[in-house]
Structures are given as C-alpha cells and as structure tokens.
C-alpha atoms as a PDB file:
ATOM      1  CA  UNK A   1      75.922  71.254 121.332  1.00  0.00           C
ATOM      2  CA  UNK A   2      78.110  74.372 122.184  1.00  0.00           C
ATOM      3  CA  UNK A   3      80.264  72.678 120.009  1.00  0.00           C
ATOM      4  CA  UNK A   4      78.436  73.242 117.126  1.00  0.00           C
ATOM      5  CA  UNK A   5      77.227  76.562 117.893  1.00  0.00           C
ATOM      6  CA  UNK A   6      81.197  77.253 117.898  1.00  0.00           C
ATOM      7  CA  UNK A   7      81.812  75.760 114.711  1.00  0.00           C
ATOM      8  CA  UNK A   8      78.359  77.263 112.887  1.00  0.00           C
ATOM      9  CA  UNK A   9      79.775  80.702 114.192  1.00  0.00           C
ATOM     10  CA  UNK A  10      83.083  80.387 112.953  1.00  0.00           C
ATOM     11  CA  UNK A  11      81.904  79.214 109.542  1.00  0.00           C
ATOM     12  CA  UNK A  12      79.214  82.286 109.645  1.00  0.00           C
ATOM     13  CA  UNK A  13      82.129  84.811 110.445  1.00  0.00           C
ATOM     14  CA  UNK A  14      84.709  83.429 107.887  1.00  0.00           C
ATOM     15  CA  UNK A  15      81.923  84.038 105.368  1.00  0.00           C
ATOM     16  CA  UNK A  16      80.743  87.154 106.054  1.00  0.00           C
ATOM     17  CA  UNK A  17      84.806  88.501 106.019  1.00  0.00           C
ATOM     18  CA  UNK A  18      85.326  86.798 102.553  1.00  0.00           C
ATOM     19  CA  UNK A  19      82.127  88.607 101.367  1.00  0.00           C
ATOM     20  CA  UNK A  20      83.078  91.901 102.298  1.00  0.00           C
ATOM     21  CA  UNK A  21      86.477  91.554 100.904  1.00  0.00           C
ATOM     22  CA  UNK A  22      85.532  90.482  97.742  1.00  0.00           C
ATOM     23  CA  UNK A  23      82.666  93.595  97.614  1.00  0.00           C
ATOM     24  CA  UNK A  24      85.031  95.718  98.397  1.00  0.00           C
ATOM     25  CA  UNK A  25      86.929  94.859  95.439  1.00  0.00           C
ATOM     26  CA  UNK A  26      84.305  95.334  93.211  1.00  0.00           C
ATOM     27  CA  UNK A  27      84.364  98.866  94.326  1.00  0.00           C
ATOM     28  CA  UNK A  28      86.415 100.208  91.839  1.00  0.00           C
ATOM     29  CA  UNK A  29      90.589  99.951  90.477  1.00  0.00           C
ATOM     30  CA  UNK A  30      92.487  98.833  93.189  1.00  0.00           C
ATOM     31  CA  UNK A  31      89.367  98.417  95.968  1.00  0.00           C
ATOM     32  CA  UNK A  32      89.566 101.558  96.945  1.00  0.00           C
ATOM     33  CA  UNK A  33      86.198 102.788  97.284  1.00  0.00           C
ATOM     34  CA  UNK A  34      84.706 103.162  94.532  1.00  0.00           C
ATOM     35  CA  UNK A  35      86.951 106.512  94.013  1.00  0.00           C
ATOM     36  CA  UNK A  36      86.122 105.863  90.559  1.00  0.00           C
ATOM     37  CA  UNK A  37      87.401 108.492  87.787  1.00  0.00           C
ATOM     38  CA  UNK A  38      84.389 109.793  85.960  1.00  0.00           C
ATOM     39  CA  UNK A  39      83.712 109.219  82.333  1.00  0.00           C
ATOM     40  CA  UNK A  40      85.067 111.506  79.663  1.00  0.00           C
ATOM     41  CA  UNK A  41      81.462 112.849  79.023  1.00  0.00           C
ATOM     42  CA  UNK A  42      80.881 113.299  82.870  1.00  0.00           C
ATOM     43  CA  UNK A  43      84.320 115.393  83.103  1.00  0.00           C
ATOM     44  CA  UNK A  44      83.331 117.088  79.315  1.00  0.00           C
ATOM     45  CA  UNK A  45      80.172 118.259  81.066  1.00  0.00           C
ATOM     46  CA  UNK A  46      81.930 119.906  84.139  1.00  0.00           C
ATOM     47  CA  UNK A  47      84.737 121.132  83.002  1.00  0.00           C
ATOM     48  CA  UNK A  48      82.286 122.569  80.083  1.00  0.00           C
ATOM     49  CA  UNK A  49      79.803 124.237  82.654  1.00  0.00           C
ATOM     50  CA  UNK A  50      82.758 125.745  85.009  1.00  0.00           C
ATOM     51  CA  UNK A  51      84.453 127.138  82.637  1.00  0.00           C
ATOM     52  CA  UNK A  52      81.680 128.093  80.389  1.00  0.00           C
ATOM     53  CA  UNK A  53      83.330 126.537  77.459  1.00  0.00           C
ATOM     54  CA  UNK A  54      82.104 127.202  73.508  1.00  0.00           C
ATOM     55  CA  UNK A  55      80.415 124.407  71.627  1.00  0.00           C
ATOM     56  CA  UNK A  56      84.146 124.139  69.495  1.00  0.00           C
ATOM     57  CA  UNK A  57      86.279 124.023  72.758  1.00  0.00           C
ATOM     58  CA  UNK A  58      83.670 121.248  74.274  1.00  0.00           C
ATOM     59  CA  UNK A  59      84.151 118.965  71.999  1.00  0.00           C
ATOM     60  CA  UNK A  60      88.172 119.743  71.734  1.00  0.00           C
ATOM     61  CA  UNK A  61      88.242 118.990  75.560  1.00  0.00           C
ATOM     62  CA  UNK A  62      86.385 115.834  75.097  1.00  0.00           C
ATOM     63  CA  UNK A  63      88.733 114.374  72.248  1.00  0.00           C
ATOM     64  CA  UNK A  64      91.559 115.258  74.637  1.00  0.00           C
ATOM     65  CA  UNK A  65      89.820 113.480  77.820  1.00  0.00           C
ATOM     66  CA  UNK A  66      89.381 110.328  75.915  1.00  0.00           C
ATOM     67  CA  UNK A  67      93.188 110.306  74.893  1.00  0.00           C
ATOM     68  CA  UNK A  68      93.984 110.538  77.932  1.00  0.00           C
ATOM     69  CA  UNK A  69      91.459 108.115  79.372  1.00  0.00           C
ATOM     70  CA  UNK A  70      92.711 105.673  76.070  1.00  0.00           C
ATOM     71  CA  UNK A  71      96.754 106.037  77.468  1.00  0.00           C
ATOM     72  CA  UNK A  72      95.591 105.522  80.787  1.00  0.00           C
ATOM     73  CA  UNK A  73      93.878 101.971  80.432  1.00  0.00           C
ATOM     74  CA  UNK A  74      96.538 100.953  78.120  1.00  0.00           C
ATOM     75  CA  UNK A  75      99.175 101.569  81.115  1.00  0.00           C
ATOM     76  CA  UNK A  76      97.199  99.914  83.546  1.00  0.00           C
ATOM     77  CA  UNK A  77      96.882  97.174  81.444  1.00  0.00           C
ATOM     78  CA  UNK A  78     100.467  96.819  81.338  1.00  0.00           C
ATOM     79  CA  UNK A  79     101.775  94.026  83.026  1.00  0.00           C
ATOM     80  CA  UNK A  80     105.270  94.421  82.709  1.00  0.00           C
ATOM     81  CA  UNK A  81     105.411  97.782  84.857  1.00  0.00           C
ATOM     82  CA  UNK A  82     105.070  97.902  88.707  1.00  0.00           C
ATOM     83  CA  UNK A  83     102.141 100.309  89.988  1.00  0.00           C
ATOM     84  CA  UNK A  84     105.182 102.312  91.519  1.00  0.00           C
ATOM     85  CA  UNK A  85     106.748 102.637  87.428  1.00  0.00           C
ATOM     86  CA  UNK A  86     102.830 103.588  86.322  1.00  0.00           C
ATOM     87  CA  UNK A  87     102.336 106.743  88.872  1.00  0.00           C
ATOM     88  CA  UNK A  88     104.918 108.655  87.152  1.00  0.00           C
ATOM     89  CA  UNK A  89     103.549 108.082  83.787  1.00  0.00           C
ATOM     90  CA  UNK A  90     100.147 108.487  85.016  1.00  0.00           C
ATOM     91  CA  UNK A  91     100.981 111.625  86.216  1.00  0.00           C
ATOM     92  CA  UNK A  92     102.223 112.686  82.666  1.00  0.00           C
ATOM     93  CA  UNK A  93      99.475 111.630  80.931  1.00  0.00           C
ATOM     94  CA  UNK A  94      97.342 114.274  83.404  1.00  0.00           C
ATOM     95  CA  UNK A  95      99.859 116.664  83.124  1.00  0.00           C
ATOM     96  CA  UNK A  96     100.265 116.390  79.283  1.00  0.00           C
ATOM     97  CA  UNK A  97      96.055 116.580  78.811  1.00  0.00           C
ATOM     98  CA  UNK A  98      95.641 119.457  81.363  1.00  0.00           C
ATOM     99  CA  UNK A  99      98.467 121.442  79.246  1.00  0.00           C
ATOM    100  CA  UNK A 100      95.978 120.655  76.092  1.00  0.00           C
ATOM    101  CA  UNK A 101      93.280 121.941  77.487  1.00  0.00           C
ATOM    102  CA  UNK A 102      94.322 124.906  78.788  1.00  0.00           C
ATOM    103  CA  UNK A 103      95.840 126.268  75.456  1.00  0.00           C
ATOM    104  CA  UNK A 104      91.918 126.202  74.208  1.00  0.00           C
ATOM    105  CA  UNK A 105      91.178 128.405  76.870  1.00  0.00           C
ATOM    106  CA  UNK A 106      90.845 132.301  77.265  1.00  0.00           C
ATOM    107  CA  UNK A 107      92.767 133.987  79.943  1.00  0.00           C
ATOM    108  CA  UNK A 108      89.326 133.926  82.316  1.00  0.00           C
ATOM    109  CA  UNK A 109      88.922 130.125  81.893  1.00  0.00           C
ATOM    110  CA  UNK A 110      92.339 129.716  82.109  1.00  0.00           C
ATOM    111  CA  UNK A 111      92.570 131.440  85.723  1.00  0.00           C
ATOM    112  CA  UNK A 112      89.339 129.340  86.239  1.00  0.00           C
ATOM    113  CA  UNK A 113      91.071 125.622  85.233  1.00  0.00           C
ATOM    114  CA  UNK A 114      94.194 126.869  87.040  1.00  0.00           C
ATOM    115  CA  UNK A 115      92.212 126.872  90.388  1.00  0.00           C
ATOM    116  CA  UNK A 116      90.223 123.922  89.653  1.00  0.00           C
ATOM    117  CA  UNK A 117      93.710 122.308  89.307  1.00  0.00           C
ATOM    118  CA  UNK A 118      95.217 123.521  92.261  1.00  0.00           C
ATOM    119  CA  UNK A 119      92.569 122.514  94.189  1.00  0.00           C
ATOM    120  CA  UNK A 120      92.483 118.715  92.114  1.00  0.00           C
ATOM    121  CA  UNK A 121      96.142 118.327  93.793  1.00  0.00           C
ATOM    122  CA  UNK A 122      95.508 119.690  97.340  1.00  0.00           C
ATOM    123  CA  UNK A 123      92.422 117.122  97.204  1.00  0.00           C
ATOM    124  CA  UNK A 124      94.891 114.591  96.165  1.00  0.00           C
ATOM    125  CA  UNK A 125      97.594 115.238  98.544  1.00  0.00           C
ATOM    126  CA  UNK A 126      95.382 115.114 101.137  1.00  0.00           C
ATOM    127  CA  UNK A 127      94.178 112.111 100.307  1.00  0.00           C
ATOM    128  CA  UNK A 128      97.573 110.796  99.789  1.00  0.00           C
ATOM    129  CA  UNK A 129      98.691 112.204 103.331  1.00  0.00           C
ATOM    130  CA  UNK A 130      95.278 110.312 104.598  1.00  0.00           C
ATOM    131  CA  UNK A 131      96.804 106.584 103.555  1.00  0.00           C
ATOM    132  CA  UNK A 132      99.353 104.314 105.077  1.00  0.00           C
ATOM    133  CA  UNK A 133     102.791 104.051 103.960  1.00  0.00           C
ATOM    134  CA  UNK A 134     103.397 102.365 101.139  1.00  0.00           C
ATOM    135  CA  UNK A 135     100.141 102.737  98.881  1.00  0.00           C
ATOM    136  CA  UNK A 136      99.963 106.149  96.774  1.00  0.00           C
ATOM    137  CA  UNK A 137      97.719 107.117  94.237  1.00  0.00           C
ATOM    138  CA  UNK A 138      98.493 108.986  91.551  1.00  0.00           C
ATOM    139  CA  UNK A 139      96.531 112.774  91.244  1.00  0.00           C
ATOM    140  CA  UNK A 140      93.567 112.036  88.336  1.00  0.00           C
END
C-alpha cells in the first residue's frame, strides 16, 4: 500500500515539473517570462504619445519599427548563427532604428528619446546584471 502511494506520488510530481517546464516555455523567446517585445503598433503608440510625435513622424517611426522588427525575426530565424553571434547584430539592428528615429525628431523630442534610451539600457543592464553567468540578453 505505501508502496503505491510512493509510486502515485512520484508519478504526480514528475508531472507536475514537466508541466511547468513546458508552460514556462510558452512564455515567450527563450522562456524567459514572457519579457515579450511589444508590437510595432504598441511601441508606435508610446513612443508617439511621449514624444508627442506629428501624424507624418508617426507613421515614419512605425515603418522604421517594423524594419527592424522584420531584421530581427529573420536573425533569429537563423540557424547557422549561435545566440552569442546574434546579440551583436541584434544590438545593431536597435542601434541602427533608434539612429532613424531620432533624425525625425526636433531637438525637444530628441532630448526626450535620448532619456527614454538611456533609461531602455540601464533597465537592460540591470536586468543583465540580475542573470547567471552565461545567458545575456541583448538590450530591445
């Protein structure tokens, strides 16, 4: 009898671990979360009300999030790169949009999306400081 108690628990406890594994996988890239980045139209819409941009530089902003978003999923789609050989590109790609955007920009919004990106990287090196050794993220 104790027997089977021992055996129904073990079988109870190596299913409940391989459920929460596999949900946390479905959290979002790489399990992490669900630290999902937001859509192009959700980042449009921010960036858009912070830094009070026109109807023309909206919709500028938005055709360079989607590159960027495009060249993103086409690099992480890339099989014959390690995630270590990604980040650096990664981080180009963010660099290269972010240097887009802010030519649109009037000196205000551009001292606004200056801070906004300052604080985007302390955010991210915190969160990179936050994780064991060995797994980094790139900044979004």
């Amino acid at each position: 009898m104790k027997r089977s108690h021992l055996a129904m628990f073990i079988a109870i406890t190596v299913l409940l671990f391989t459920a929460s594994c596999f949900a946390q996988e479905q959290r979002g890239p790489g399990g992490r979360g669900g630290r999902q980045m937001p859509s192009v139209d959700d980042q449009t819409k921010d960036l858009t009300a912070a830094l009070k941009l026109s109807d023309d530089q909206s919709k500028q902003v938005h055709a360079i999030l989607q590159d960027q978003q495009d060249q993103r999923i086409k690099l992480m789609q890339d099989q014959s790169m390690s995630r270590e050989e990604k980040m650096p590109k990664m981080r180009d790609i963010h660099e290269s949009a972010a240097a887009k955007i802010r030519a649109l920009l009037n000196d205000d919004q551009k001292k606004k999306f200056d801070d906004m990106e300052k604080e985007r990287q302390e955010r991210w090196q915190h969160r990179k400081d936050q994780q064991p050794q060995g797994d980094s993220t790139s900044p979004q």
